[in-house]
PDB file of N, CA and C in Angstrom:
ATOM      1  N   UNK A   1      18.304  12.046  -5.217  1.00  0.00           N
ATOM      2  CA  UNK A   1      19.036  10.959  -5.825  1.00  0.00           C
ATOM      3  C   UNK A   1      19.608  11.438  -7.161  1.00  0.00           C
ATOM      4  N   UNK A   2      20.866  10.956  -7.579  1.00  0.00           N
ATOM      5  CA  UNK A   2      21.564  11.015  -8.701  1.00  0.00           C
ATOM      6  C   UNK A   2      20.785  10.939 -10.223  1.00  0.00           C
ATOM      7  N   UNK A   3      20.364  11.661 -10.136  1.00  0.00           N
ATOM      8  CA  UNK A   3      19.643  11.671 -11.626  1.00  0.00           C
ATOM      9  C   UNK A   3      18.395  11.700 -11.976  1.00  0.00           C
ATOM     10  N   UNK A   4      17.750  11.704 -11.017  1.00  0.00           N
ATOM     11  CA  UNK A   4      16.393  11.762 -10.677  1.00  0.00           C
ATOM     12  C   UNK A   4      15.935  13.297 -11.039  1.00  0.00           C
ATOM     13  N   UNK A   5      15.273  13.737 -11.430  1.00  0.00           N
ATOM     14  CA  UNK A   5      14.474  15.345 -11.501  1.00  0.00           C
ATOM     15  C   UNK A   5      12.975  15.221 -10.949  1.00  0.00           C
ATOM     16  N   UNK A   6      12.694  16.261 -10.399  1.00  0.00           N
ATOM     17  CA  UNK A   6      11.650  16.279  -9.824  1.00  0.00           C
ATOM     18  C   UNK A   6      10.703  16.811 -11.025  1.00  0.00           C
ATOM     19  N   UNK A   7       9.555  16.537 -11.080  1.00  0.00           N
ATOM     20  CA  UNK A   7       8.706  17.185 -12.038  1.00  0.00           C
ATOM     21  C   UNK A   7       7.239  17.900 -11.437  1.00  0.00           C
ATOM     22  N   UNK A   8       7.435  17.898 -10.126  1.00  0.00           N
ATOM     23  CA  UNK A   8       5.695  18.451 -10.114  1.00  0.00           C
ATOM     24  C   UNK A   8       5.502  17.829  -8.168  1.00  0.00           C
ATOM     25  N   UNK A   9       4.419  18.077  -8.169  1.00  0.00           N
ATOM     26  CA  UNK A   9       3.619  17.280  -6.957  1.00  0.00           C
ATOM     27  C   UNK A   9       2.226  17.025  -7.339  1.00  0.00           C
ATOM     28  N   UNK A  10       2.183  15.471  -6.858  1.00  0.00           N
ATOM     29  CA  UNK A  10       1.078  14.830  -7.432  1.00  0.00           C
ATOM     30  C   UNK A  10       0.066  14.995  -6.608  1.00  0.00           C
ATOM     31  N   UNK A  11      -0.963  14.951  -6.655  1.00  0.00           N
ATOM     32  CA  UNK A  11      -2.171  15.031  -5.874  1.00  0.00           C
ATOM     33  C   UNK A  11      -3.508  13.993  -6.200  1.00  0.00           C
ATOM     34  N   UNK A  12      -3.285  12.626  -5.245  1.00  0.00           N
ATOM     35  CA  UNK A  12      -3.886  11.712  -5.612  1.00  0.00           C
ATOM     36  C   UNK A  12      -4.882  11.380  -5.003  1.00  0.00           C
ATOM     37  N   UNK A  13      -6.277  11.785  -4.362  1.00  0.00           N
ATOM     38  CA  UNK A  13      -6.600  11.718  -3.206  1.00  0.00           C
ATOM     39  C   UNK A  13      -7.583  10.591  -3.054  1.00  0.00           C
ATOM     40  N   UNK A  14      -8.332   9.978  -3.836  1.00  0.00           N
ATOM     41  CA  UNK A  14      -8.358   8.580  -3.823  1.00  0.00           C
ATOM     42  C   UNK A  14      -7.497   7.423  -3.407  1.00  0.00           C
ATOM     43  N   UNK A  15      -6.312   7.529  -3.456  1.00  0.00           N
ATOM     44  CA  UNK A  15      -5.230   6.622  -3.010  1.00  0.00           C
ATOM     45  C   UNK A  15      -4.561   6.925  -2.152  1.00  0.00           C
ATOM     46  N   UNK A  16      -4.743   8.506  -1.482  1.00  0.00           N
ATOM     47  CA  UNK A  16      -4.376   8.853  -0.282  1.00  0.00           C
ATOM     48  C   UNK A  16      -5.183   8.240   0.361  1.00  0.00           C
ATOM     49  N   UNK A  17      -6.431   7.733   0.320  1.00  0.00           N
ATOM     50  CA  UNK A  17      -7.443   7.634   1.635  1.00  0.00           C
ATOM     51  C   UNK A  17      -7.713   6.226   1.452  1.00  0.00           C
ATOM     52  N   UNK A  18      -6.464   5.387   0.804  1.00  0.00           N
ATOM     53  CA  UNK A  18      -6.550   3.973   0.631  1.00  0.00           C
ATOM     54  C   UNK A  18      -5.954   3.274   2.199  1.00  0.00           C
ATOM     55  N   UNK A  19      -6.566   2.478   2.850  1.00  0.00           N
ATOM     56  CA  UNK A  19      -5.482   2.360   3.914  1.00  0.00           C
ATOM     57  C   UNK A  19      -4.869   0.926   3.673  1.00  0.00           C
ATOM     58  N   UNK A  20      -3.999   0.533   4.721  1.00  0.00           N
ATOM     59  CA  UNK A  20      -2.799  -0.667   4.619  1.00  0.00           C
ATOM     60  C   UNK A  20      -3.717  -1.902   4.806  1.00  0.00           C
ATOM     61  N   UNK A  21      -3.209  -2.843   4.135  1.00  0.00           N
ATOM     62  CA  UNK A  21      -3.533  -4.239   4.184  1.00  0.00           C
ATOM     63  C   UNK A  21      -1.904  -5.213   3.828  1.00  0.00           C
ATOM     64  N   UNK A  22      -1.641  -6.023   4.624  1.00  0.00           N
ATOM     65  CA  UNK A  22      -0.408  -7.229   4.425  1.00  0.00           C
ATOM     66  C   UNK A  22      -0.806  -8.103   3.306  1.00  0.00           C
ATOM     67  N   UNK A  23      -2.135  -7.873   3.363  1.00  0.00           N
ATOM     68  CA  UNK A  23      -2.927  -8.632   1.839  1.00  0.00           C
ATOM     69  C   UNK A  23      -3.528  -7.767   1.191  1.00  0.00           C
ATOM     70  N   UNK A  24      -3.219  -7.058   0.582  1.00  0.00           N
ATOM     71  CA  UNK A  24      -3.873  -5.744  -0.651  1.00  0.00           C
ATOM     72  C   UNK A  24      -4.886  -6.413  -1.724  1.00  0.00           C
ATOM     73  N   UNK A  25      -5.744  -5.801  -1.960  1.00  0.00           N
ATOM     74  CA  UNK A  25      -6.732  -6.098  -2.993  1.00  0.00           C
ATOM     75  C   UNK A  25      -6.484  -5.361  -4.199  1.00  0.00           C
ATOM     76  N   UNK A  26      -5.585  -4.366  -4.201  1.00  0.00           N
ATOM     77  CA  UNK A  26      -5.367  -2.823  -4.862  1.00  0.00           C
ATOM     78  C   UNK A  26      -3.747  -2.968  -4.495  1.00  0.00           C
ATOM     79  N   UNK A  27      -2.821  -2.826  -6.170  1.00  0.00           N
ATOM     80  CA  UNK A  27      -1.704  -1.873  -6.177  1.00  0.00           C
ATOM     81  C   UNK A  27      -1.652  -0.576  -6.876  1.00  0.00           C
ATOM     82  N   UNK A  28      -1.135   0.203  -6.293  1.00  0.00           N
ATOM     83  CA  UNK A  28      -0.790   1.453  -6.860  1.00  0.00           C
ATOM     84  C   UNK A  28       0.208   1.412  -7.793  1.00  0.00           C
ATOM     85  N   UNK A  29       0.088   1.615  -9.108  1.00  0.00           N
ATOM     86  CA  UNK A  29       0.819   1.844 -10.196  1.00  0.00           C
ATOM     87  C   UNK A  29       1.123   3.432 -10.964  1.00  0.00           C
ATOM     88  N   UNK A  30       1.858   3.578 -10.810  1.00  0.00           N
ATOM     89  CA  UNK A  30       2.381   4.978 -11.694  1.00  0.00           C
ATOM     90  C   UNK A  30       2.903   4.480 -12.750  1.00  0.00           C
ATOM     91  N   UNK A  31       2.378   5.389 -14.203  1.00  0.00           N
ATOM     92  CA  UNK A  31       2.426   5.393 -15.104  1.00  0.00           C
ATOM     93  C   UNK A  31       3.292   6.872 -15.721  1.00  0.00           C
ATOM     94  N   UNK A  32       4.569   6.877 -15.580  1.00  0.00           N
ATOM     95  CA  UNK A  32       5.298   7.272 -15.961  1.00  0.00           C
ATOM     96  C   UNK A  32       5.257   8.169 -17.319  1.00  0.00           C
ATOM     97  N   UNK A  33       4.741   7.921 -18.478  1.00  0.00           N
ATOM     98  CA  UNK A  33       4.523   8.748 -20.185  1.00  0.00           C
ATOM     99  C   UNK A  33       3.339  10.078 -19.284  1.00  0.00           C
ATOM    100  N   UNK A  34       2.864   9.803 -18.495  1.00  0.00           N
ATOM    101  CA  UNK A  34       1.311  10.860 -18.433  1.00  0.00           C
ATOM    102  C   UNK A  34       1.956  11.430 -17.241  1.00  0.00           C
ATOM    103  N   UNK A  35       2.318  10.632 -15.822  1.00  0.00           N
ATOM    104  CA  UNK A  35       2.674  10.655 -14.932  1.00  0.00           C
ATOM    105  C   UNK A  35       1.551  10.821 -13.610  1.00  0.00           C
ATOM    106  N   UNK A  36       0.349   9.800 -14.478  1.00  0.00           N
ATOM    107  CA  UNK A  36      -0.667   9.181 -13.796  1.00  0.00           C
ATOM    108  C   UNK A  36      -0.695   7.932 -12.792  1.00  0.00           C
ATOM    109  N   UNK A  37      -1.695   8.479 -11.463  1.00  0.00           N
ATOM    110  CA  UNK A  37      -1.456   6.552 -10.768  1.00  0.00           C
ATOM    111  C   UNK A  37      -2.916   6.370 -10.835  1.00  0.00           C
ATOM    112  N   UNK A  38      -2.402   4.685 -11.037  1.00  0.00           N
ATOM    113  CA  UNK A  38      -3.620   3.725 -11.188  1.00  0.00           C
ATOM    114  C   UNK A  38      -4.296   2.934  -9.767  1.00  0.00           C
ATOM    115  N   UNK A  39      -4.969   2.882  -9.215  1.00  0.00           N
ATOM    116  CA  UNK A  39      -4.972   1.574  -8.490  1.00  0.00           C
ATOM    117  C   UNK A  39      -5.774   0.545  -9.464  1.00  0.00           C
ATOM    118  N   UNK A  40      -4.763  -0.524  -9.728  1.00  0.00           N
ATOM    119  CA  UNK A  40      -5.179  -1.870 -10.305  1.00  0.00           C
ATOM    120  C   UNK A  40      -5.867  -3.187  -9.325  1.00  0.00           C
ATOM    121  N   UNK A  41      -6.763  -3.702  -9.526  1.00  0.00           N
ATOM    122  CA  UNK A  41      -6.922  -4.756  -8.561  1.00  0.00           C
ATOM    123  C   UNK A  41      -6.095  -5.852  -9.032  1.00  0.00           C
ATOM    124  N   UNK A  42      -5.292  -6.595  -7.713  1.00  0.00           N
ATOM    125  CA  UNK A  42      -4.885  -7.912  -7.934  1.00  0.00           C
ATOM    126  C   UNK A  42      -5.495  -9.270  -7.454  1.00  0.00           C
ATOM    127  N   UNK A  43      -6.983  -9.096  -6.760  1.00  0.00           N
ATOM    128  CA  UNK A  43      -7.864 -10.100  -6.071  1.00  0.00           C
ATOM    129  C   UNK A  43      -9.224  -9.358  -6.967  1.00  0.00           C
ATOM    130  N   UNK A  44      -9.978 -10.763  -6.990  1.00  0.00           N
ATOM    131  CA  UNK A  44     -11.186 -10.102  -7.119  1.00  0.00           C
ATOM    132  C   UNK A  44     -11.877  -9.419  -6.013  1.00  0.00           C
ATOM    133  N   UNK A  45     -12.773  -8.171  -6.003  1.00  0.00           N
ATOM    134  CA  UNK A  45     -13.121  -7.019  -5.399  1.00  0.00           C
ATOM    135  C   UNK A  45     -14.937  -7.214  -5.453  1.00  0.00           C
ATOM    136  N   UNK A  46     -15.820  -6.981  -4.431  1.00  0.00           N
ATOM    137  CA  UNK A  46     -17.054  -7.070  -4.724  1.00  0.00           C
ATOM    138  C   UNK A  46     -17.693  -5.727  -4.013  1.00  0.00           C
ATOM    139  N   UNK A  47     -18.887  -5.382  -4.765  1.00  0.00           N
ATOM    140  CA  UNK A  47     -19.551  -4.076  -4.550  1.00  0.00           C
ATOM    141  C   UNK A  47     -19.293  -4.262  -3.305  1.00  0.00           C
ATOM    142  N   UNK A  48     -18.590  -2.680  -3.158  1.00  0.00           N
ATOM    143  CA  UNK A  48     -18.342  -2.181  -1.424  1.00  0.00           C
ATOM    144  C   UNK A  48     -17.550  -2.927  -0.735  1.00  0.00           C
ATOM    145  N   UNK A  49     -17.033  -3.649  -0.899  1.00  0.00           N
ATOM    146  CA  UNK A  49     -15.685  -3.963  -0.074  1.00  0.00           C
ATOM    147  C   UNK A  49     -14.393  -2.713  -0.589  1.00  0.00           C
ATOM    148  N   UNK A  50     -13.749  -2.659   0.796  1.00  0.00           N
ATOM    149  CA  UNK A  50     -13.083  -1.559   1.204  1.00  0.00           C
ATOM    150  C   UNK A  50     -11.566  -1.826   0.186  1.00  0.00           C
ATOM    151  N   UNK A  51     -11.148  -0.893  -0.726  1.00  0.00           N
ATOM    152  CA  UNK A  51      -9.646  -1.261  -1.443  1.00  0.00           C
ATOM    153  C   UNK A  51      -8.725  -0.676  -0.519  1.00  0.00           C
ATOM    154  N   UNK A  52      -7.515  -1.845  -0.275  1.00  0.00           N
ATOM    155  CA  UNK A  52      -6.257  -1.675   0.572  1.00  0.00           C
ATOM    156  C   UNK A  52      -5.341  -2.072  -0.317  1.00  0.00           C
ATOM    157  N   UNK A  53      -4.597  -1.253  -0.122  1.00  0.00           N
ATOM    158  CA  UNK A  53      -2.772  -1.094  -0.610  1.00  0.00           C
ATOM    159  C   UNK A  53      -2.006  -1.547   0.700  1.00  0.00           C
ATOM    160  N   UNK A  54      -0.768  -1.805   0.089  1.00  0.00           N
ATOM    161  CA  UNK A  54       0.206  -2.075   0.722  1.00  0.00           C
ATOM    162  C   UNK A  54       1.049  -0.899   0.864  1.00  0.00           C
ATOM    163  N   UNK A  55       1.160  -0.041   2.175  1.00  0.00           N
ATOM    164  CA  UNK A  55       2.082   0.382   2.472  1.00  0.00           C
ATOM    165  C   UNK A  55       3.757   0.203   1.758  1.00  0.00           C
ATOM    166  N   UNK A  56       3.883  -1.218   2.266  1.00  0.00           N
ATOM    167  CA  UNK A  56       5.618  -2.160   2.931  1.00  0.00           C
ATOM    168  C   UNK A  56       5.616  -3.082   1.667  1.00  0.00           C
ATOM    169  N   UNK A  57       6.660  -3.670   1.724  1.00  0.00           N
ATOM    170  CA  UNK A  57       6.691  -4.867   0.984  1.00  0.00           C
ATOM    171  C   UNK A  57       6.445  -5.815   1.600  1.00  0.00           C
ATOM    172  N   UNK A  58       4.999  -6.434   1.367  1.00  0.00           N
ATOM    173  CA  UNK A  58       4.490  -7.834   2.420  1.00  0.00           C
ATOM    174  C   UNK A  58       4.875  -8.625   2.064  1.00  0.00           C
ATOM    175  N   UNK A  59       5.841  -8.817   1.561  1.00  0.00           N
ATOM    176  CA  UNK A  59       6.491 -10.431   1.628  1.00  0.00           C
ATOM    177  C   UNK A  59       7.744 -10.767   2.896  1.00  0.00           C
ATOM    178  N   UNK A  60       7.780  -9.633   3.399  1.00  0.00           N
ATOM    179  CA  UNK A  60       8.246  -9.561   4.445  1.00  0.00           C
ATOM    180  C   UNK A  60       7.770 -10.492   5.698  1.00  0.00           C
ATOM    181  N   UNK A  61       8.900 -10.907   6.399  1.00  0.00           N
ATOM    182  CA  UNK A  61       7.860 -11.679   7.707  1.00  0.00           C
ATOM    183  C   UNK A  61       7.181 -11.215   8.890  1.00  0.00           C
ATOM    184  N   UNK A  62       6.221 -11.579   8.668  1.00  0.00           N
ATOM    185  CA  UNK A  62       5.710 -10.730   9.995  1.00  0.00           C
ATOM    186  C   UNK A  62       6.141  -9.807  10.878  1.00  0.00           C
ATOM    187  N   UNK A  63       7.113 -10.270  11.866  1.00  0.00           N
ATOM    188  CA  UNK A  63       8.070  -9.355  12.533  1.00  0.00           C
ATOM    189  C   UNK A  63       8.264  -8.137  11.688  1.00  0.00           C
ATOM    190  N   UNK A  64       8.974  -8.534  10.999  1.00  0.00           N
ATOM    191  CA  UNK A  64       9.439  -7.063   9.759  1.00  0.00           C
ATOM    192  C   UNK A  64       8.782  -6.352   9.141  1.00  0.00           C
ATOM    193  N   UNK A  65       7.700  -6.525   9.330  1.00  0.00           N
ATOM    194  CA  UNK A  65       6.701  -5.945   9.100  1.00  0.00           C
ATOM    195  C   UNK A  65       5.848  -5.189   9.530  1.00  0.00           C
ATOM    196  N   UNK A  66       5.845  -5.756  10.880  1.00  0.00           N
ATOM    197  CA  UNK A  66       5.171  -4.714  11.968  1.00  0.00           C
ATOM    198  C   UNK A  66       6.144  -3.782  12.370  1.00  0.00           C
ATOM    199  N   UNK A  67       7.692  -4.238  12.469  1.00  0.00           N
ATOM    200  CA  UNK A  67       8.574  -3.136  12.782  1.00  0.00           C
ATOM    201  C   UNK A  67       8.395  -1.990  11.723  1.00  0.00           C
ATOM    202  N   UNK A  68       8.504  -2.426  10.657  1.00  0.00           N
ATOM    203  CA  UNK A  68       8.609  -0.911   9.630  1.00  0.00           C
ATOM    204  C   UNK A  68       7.555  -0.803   9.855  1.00  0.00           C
ATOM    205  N   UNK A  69       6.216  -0.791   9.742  1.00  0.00           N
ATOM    206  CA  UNK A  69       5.004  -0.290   9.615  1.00  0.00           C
ATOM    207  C   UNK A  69       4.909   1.011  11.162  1.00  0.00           C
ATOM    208  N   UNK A  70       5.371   0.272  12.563  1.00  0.00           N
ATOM    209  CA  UNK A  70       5.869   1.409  13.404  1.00  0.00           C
ATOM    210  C   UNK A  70       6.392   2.368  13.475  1.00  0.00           C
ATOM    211  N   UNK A  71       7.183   1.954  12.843  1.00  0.00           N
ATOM    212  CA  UNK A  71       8.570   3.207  12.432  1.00  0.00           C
ATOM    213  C   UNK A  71       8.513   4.009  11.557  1.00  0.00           C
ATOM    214  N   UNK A  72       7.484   3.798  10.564  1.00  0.00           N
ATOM    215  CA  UNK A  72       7.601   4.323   8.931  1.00  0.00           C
ATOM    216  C   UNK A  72       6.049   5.038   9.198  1.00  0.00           C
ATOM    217  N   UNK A  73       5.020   4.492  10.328  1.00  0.00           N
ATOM    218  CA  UNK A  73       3.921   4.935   9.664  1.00  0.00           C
ATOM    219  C   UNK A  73       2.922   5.065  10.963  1.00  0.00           C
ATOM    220  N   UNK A  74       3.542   4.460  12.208  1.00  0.00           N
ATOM    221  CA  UNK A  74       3.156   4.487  13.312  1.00  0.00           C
ATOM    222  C   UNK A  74       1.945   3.734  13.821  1.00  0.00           C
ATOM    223  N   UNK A  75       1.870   2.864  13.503  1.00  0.00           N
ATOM    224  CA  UNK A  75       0.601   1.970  13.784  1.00  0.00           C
ATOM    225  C   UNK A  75       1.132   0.659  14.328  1.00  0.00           C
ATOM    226  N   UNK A  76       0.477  -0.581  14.105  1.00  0.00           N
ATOM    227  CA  UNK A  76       0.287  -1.902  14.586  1.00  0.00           C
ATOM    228  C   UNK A  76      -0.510  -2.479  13.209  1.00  0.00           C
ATOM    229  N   UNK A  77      -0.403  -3.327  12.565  1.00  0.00           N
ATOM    230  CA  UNK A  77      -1.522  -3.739  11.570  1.00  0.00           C
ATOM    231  C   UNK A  77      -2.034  -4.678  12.315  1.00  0.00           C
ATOM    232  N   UNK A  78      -3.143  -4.417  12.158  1.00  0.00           N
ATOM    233  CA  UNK A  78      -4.339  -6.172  12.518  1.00  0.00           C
ATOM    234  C   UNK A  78      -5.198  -6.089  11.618  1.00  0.00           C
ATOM    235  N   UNK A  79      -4.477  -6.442  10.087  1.00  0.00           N
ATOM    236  CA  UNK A  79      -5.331  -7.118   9.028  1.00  0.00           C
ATOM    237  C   UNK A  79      -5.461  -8.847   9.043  1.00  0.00           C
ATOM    238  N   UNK A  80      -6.353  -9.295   8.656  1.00  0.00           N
ATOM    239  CA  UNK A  80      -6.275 -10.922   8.979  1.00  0.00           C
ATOM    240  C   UNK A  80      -4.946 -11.304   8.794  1.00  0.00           C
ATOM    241  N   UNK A  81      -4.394 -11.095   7.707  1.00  0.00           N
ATOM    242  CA  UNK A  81      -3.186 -11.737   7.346  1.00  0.00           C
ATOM    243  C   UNK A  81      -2.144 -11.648   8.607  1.00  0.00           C
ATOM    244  N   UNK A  82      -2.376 -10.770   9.361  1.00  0.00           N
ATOM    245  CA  UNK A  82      -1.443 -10.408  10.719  1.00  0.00           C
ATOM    246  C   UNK A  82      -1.979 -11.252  12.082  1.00  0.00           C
ATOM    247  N   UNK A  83      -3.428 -11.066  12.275  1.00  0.00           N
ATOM    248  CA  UNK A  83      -4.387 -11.296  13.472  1.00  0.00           C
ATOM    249  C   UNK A  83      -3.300 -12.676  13.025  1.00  0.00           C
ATOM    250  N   UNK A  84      -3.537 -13.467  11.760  1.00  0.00           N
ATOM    251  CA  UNK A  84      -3.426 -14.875  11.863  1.00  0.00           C
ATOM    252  C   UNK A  84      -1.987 -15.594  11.956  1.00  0.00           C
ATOM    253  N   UNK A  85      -0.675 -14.605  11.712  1.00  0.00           N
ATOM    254  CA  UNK A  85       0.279 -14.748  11.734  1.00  0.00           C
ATOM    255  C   UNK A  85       0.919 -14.435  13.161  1.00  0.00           C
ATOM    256  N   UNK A  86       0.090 -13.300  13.562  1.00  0.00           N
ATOM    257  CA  UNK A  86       0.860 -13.144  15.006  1.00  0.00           C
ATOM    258  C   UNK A  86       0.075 -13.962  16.382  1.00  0.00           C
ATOM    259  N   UNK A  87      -0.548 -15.097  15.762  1.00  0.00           N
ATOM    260  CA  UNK A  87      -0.992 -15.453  16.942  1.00  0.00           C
ATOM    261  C   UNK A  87       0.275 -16.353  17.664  1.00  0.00           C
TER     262      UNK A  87
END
């Protein structure tokens, strides 16, 4: 892209081994001055429950959602938010 420079390759492996949720408990934030990522919680989180990111942009509707998630990443989601939407 037009103006963009590459600076490096990041190696995040905590947030690599985050998997997809349509309802995330966890966003991934990059912090740009360091060129650090965060996962922030946006739900409250309790000892040992599993943190999920969002792939997609879930505000998407269902349909559109499962299509890119196929196409982009090769799966099916059946997180509740889906089980309960695609019934």
């Amino acid at each position: 892209m037009r103006g963009l420079t590459a600076r490096g390759t990041g190696m995040f492996p905590v947030a690599n081994c985050t998997n997809h949720s349509c309802d995330p408990n966890v966003a991934s934030v990059t912090r740009h001055a360091d060129l650090t990522l965060e996962l922030v919680a946006i739900k409250p989180i309790a000892a040992g429950d599993e943190l999920f990111i969002s792939y997609i942009d879930e505000s998407q509707p269902y349909a559109d959602r499962q299509a890119q998630l196929r196409r982009e990443y090769r799966f099916d989601c059946r997180c509740p938010r889906c089980v309960a939407e695609g019934q």
